[in-house]
N, C-alpha and C. Protein backbone atom coordinates (compact mmCIF):
# COMPACT_ATOMS: atom_id res chain seq x y z
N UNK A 1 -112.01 -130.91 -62.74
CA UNK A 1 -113.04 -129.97 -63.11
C UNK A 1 -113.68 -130.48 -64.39
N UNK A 2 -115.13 -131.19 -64.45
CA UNK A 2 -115.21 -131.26 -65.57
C UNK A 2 -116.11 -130.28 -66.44
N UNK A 3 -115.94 -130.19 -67.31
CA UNK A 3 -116.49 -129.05 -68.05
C UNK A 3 -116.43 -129.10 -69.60
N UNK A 4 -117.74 -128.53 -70.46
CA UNK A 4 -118.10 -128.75 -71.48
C UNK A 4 -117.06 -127.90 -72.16
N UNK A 5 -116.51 -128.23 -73.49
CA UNK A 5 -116.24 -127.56 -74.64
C UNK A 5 -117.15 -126.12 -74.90
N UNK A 6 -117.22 -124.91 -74.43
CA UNK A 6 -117.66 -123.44 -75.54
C UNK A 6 -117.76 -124.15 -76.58
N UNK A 7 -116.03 -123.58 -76.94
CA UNK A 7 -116.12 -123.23 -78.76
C UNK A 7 -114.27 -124.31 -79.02
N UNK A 8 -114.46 -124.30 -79.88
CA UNK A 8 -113.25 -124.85 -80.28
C UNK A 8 -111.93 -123.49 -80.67
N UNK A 9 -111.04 -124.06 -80.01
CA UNK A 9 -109.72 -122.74 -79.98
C UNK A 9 -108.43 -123.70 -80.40
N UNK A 10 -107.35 -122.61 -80.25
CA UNK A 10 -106.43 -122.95 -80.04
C UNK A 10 -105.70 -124.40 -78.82
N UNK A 11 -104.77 -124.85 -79.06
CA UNK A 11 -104.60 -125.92 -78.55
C UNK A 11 -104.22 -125.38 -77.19
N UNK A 12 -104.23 -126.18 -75.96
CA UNK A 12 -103.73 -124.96 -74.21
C UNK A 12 -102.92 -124.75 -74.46
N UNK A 13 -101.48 -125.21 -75.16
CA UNK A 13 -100.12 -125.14 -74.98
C UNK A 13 -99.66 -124.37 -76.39
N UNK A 14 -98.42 -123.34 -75.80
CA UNK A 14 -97.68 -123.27 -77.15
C UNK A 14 -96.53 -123.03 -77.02
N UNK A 15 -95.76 -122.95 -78.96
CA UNK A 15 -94.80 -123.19 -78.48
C UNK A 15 -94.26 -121.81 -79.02
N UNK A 16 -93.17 -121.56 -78.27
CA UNK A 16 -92.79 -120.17 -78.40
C UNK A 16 -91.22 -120.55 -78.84
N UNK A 17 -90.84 -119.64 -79.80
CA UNK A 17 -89.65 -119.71 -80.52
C UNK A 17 -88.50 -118.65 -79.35
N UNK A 18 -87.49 -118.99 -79.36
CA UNK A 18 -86.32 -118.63 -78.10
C UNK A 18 -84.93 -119.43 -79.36
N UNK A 19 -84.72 -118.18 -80.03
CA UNK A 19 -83.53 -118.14 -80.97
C UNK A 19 -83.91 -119.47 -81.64
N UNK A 20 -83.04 -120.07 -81.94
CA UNK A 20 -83.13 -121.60 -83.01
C UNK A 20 -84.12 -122.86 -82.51
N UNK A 21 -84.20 -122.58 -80.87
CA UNK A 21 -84.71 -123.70 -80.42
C UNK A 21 -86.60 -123.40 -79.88
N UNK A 22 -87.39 -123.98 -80.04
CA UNK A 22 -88.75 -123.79 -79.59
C UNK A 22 -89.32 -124.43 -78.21
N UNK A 23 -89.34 -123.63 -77.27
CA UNK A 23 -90.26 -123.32 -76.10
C UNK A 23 -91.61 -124.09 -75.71
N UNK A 24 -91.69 -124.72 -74.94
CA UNK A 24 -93.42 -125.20 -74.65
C UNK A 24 -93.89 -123.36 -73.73
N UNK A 25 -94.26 -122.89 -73.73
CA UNK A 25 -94.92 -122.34 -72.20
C UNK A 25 -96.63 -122.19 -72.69
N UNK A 26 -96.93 -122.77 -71.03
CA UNK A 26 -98.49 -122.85 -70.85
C UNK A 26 -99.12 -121.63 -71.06
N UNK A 27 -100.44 -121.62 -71.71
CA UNK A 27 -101.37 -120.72 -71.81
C UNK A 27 -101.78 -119.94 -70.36
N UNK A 28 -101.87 -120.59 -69.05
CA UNK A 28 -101.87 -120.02 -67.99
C UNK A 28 -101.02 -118.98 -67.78
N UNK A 29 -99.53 -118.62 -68.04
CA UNK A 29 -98.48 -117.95 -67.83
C UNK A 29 -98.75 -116.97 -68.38
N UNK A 30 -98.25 -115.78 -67.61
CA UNK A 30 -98.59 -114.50 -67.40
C UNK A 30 -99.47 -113.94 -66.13
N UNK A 31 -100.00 -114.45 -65.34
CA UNK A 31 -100.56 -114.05 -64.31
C UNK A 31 -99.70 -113.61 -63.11
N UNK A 32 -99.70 -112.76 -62.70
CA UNK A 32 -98.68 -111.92 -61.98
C UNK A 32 -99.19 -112.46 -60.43
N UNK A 33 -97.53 -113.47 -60.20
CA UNK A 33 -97.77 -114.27 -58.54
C UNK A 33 -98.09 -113.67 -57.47
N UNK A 34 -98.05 -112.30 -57.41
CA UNK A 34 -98.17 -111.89 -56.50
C UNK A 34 -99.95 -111.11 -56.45
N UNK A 35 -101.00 -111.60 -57.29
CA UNK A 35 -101.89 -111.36 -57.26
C UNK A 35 -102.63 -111.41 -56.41
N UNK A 36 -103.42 -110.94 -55.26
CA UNK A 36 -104.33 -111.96 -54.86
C UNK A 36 -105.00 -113.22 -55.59
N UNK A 37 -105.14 -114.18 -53.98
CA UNK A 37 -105.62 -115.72 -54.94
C UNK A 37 -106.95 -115.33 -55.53
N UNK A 38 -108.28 -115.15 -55.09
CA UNK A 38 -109.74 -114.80 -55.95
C UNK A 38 -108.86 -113.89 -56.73
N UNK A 39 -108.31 -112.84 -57.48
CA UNK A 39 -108.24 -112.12 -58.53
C UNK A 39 -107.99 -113.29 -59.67
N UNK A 40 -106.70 -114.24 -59.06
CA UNK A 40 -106.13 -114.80 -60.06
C UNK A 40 -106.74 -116.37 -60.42
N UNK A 41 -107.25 -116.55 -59.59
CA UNK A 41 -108.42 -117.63 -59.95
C UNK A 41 -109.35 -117.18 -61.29
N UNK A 42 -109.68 -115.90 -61.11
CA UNK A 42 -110.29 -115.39 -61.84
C UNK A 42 -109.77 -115.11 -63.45
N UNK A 43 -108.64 -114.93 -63.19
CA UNK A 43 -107.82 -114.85 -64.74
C UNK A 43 -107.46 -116.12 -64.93
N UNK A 44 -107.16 -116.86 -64.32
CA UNK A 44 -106.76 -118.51 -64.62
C UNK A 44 -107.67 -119.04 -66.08
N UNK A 45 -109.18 -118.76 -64.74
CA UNK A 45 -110.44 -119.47 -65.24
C UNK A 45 -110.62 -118.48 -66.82
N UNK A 46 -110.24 -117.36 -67.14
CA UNK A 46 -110.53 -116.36 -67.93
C UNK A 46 -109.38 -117.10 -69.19
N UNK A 47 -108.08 -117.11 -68.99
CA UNK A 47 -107.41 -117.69 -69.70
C UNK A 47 -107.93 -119.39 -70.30
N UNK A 48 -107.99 -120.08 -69.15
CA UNK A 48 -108.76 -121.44 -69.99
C UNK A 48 -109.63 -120.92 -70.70
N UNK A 49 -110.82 -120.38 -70.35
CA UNK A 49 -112.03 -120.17 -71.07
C UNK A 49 -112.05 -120.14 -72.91
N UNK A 50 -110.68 -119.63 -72.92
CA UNK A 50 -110.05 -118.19 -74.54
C UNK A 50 -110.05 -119.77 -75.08
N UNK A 51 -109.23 -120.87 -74.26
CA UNK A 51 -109.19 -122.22 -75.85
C UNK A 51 -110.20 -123.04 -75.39
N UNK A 52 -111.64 -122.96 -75.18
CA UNK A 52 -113.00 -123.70 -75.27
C UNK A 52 -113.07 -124.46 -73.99
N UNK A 53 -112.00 -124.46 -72.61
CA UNK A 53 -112.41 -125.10 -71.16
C UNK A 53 -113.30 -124.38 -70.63
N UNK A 54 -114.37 -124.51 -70.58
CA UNK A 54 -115.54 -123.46 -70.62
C UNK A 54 -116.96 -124.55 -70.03
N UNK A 55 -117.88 -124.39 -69.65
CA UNK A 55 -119.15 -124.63 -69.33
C UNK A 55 -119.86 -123.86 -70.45
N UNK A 56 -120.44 -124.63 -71.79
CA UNK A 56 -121.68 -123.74 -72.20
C UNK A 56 -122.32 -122.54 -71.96
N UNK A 57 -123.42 -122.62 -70.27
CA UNK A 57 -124.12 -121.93 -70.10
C UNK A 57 -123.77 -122.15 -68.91
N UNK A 58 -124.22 -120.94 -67.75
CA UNK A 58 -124.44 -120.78 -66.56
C UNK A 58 -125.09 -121.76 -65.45
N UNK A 59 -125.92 -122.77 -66.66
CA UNK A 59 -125.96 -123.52 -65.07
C UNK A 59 -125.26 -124.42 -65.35
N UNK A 60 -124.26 -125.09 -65.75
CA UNK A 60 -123.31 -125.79 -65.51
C UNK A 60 -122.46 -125.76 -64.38
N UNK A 61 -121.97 -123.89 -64.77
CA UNK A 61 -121.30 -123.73 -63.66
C UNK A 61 -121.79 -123.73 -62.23
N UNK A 62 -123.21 -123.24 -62.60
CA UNK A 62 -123.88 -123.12 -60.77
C UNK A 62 -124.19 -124.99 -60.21
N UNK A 63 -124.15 -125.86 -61.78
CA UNK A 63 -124.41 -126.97 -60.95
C UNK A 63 -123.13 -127.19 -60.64
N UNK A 64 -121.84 -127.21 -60.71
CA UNK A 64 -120.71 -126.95 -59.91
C UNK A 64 -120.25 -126.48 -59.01
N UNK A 65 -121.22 -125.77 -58.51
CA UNK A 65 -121.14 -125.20 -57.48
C UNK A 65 -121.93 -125.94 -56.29
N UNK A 66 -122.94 -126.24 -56.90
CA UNK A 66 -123.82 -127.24 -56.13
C UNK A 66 -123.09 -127.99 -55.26
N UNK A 67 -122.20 -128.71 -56.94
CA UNK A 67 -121.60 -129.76 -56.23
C UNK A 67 -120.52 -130.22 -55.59
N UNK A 68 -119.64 -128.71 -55.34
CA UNK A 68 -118.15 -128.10 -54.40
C UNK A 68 -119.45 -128.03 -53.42
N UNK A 69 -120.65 -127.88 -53.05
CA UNK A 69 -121.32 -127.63 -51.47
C UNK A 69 -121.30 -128.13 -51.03
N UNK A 70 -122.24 -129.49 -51.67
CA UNK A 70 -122.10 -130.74 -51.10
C UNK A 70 -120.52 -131.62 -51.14
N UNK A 71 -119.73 -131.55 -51.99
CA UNK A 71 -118.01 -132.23 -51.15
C UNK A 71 -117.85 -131.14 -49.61
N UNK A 72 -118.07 -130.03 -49.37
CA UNK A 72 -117.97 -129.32 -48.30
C UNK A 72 -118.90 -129.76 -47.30
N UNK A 73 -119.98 -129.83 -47.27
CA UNK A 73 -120.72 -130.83 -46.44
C UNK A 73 -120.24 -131.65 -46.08
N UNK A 74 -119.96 -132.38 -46.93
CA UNK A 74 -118.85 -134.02 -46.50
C UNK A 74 -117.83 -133.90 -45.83
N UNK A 75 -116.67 -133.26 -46.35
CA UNK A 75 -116.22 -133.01 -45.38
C UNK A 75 -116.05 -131.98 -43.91
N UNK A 76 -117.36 -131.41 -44.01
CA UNK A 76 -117.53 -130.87 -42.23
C UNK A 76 -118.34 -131.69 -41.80
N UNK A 77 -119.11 -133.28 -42.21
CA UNK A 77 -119.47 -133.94 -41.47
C UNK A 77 -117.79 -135.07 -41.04
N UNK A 78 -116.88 -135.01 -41.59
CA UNK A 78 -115.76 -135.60 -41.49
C UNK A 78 -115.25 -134.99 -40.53
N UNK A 79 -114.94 -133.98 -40.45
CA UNK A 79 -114.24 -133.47 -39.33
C UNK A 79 -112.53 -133.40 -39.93
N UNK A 80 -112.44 -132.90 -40.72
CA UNK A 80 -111.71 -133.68 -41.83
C UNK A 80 -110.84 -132.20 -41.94
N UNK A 81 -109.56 -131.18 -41.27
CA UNK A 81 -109.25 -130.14 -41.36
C UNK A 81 -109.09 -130.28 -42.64
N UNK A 82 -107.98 -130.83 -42.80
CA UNK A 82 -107.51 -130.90 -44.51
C UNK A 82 -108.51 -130.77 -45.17
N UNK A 83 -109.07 -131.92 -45.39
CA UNK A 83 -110.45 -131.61 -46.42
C UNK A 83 -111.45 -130.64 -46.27
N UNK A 84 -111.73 -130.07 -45.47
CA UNK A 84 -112.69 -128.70 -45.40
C UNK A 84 -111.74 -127.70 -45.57
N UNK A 85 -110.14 -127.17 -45.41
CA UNK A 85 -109.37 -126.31 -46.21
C UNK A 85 -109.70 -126.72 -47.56
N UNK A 86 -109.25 -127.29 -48.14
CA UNK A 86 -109.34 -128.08 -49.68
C UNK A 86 -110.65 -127.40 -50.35
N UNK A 87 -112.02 -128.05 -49.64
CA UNK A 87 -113.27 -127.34 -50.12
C UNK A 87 -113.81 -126.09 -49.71
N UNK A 88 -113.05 -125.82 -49.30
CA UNK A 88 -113.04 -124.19 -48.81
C UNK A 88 -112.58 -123.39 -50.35
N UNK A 89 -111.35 -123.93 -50.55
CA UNK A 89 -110.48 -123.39 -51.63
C UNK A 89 -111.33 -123.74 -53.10
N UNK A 90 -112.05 -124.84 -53.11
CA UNK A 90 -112.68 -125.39 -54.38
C UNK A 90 -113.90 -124.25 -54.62
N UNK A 91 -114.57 -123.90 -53.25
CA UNK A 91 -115.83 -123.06 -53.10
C UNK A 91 -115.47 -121.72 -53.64
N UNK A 92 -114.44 -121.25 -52.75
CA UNK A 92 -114.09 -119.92 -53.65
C UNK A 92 -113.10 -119.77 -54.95
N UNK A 93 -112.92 -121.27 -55.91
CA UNK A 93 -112.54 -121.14 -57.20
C UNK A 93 -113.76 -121.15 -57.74
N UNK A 94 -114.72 -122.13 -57.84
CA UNK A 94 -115.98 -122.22 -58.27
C UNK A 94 -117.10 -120.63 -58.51
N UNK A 95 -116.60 -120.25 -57.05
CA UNK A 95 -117.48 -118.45 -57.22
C UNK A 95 -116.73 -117.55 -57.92
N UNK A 96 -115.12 -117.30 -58.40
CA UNK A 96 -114.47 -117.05 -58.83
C UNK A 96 -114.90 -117.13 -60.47
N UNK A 97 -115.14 -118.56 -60.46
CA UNK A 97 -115.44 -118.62 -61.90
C UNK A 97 -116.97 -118.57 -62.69
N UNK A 98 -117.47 -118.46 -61.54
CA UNK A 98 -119.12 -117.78 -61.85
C UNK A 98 -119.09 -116.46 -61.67
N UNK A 99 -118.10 -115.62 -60.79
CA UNK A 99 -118.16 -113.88 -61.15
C UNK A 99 -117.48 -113.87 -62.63
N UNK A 100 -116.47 -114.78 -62.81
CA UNK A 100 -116.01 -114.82 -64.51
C UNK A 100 -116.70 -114.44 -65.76
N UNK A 101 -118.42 -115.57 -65.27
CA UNK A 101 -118.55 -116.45 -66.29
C UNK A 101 -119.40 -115.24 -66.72
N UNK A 102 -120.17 -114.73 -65.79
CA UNK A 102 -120.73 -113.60 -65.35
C UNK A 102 -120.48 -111.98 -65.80
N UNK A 103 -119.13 -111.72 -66.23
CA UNK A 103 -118.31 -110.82 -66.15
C UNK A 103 -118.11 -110.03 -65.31
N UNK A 104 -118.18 -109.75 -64.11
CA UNK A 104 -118.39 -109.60 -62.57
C UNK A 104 -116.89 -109.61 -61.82
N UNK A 105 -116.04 -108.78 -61.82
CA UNK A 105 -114.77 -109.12 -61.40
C UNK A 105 -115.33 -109.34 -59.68
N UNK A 106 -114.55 -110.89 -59.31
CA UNK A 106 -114.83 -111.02 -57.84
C UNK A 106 -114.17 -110.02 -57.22
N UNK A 107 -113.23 -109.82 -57.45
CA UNK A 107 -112.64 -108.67 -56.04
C UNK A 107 -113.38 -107.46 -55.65
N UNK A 108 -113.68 -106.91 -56.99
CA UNK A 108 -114.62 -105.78 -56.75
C UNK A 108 -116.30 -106.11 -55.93
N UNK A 109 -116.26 -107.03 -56.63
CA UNK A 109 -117.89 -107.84 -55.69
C UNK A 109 -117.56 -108.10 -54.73
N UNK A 110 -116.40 -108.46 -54.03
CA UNK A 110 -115.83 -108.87 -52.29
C UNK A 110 -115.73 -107.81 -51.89
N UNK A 111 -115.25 -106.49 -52.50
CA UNK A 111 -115.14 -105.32 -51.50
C UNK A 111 -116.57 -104.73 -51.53
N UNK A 112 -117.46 -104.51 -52.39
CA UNK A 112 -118.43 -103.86 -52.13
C UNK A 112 -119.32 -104.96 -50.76
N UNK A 113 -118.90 -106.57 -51.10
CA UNK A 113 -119.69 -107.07 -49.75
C UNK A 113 -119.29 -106.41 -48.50
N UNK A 114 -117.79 -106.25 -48.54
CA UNK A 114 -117.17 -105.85 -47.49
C UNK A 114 -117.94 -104.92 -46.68
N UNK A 115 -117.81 -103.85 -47.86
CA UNK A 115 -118.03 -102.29 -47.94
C UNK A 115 -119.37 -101.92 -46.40
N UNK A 116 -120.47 -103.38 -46.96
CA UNK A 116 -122.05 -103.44 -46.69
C UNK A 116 -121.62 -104.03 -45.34
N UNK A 117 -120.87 -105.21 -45.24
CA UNK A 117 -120.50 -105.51 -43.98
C UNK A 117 -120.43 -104.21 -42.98
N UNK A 118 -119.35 -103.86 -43.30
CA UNK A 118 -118.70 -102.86 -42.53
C UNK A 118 -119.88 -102.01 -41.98
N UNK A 119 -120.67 -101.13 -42.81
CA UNK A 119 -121.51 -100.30 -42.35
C UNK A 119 -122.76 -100.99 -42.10
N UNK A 120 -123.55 -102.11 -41.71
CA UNK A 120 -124.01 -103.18 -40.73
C UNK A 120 -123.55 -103.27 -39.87
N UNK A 121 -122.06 -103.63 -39.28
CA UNK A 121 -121.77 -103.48 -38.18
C UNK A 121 -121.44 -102.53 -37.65
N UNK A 122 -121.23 -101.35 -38.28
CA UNK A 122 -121.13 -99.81 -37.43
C UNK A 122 -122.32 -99.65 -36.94
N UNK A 123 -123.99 -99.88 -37.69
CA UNK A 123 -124.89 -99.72 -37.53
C UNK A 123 -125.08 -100.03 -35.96
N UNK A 124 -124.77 -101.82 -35.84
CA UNK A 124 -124.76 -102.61 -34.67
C UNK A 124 -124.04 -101.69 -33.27
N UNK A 125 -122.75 -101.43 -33.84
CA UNK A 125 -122.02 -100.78 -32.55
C UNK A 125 -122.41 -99.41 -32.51
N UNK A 126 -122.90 -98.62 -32.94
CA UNK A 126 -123.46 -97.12 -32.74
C UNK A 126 -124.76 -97.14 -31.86
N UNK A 127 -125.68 -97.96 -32.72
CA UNK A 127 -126.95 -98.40 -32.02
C UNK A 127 -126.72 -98.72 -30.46
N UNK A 128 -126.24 -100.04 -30.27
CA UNK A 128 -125.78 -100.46 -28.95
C UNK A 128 -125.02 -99.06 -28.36
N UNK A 129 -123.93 -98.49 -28.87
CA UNK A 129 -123.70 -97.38 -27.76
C UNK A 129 -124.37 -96.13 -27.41
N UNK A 130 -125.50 -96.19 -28.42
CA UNK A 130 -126.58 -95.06 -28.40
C UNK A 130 -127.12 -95.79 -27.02
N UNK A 131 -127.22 -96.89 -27.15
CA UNK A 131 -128.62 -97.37 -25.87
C UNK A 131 -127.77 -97.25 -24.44
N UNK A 132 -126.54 -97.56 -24.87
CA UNK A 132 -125.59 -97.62 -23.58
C UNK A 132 -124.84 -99.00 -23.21
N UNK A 133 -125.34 -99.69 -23.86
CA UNK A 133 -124.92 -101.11 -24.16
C UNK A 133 -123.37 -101.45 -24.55
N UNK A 134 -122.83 -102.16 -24.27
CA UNK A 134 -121.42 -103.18 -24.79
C UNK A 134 -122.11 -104.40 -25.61
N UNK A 135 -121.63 -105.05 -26.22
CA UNK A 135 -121.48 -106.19 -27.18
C UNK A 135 -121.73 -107.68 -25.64
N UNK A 136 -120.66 -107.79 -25.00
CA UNK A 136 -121.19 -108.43 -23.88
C UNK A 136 -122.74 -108.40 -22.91
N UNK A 137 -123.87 -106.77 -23.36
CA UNK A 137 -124.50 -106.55 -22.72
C UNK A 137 -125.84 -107.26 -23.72
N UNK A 138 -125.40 -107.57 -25.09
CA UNK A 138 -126.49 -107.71 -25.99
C UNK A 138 -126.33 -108.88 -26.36
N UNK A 139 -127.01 -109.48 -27.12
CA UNK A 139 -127.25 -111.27 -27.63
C UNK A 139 -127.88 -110.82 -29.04
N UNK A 140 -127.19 -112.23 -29.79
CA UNK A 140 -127.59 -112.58 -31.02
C UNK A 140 -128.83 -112.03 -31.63
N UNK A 141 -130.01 -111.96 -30.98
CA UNK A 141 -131.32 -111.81 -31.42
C UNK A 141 -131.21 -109.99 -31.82
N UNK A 142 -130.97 -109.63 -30.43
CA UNK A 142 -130.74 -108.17 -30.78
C UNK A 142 -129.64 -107.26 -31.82
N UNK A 143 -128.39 -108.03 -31.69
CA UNK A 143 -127.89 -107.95 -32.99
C UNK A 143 -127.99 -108.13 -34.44
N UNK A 144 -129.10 -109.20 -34.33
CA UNK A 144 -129.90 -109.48 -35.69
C UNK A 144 -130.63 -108.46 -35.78
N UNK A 145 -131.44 -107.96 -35.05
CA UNK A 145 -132.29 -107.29 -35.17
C UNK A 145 -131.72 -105.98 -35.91
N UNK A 146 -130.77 -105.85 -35.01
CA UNK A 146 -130.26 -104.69 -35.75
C UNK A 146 -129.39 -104.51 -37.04
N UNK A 147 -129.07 -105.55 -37.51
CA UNK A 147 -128.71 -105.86 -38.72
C UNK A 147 -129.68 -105.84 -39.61
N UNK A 148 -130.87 -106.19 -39.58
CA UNK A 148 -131.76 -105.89 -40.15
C UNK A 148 -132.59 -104.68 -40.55
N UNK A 149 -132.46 -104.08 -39.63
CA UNK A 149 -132.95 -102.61 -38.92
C UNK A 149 -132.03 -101.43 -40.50
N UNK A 150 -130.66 -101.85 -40.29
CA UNK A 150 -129.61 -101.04 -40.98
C UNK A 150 -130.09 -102.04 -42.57
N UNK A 151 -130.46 -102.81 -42.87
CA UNK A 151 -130.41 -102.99 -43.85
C UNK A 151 -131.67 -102.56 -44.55
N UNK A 152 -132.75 -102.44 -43.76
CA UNK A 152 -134.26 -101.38 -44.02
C UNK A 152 -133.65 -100.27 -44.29
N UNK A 153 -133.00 -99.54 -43.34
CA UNK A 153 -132.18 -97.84 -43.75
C UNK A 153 -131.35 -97.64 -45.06
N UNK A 154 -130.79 -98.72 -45.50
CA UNK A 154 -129.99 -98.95 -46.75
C UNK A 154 -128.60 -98.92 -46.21
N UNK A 155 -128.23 -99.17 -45.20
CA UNK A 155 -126.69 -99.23 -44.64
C UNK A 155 -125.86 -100.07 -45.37
């Protein structure tokens, strides 16, 4: 990850006193394992940030993002499982750390996408059973349509 200096901090590591003898533990530690992964991506990136691993300004990070798209490109022209898991995982640290940078907690921004999902596609399946229709009876176009339709209504 490369990334500009913020501000100048504390060093990543410290050392923590444990009776007579002194401790390394990482600045990362404390994030509770059983977090979801986007929450804790999110505090990871929040913890570096505190000793100056940081991007300046915002488009640093979005040109990082850019450029987790294009390694993802690459590898779905590869065909490459491994490597499109991999940049799968890079894509949603990268957005992780632009809802960060942002102050934007991702989880809460994933459920409200959810949220919009969800009632888009109720839209879809109400509509269709208003007409009399199944999902097998309709095609893409008309489902767009109606995705669209619910998003004019404010669904």
């Amino acid at each position: 990850m490369k990334m500009e200096k913020r501000r100048e901090r504390a060093a990543p590591r410290r050392l923590k006193r444990r009776g007579a003898k002194k401790e390394w533990k990482s600045i990362l530690e404390g994030i509770s394992p059983g977090s979801p992964s986007l929450c804790k991506a999110y505090q990871l990136t929040k913890k570096a940030s505190r000793v100056g691993f940081d991007w300046p300004n915002i488009e640093g990070v979005l040109n990082k993002l850019e450029e987790e798209i294009r390694e993802f490109r690459e590898a779905l022209s590869l065909r490459d499982r491994r490597k499109i898991r991999e940049e799968i995982g890079d894509l949603l640290f990268i957005v992780a750390n632009v809802s960060r940078f942002l102050r934007v907690h991702p989880e809460e921004a994933l459920k409200k996408s959810l949220d919009k999902f969800v009632s888009r596609f109720h839209y879809i399946e109400t509509s269709l059973y208003r007409e009399g229709k199944s999902f097998s009876q309709s095609n893409l176009v008309e489902m767009d349509r109606l995705w669209e339709e619910s998003k004019r209504k404010g669904k």
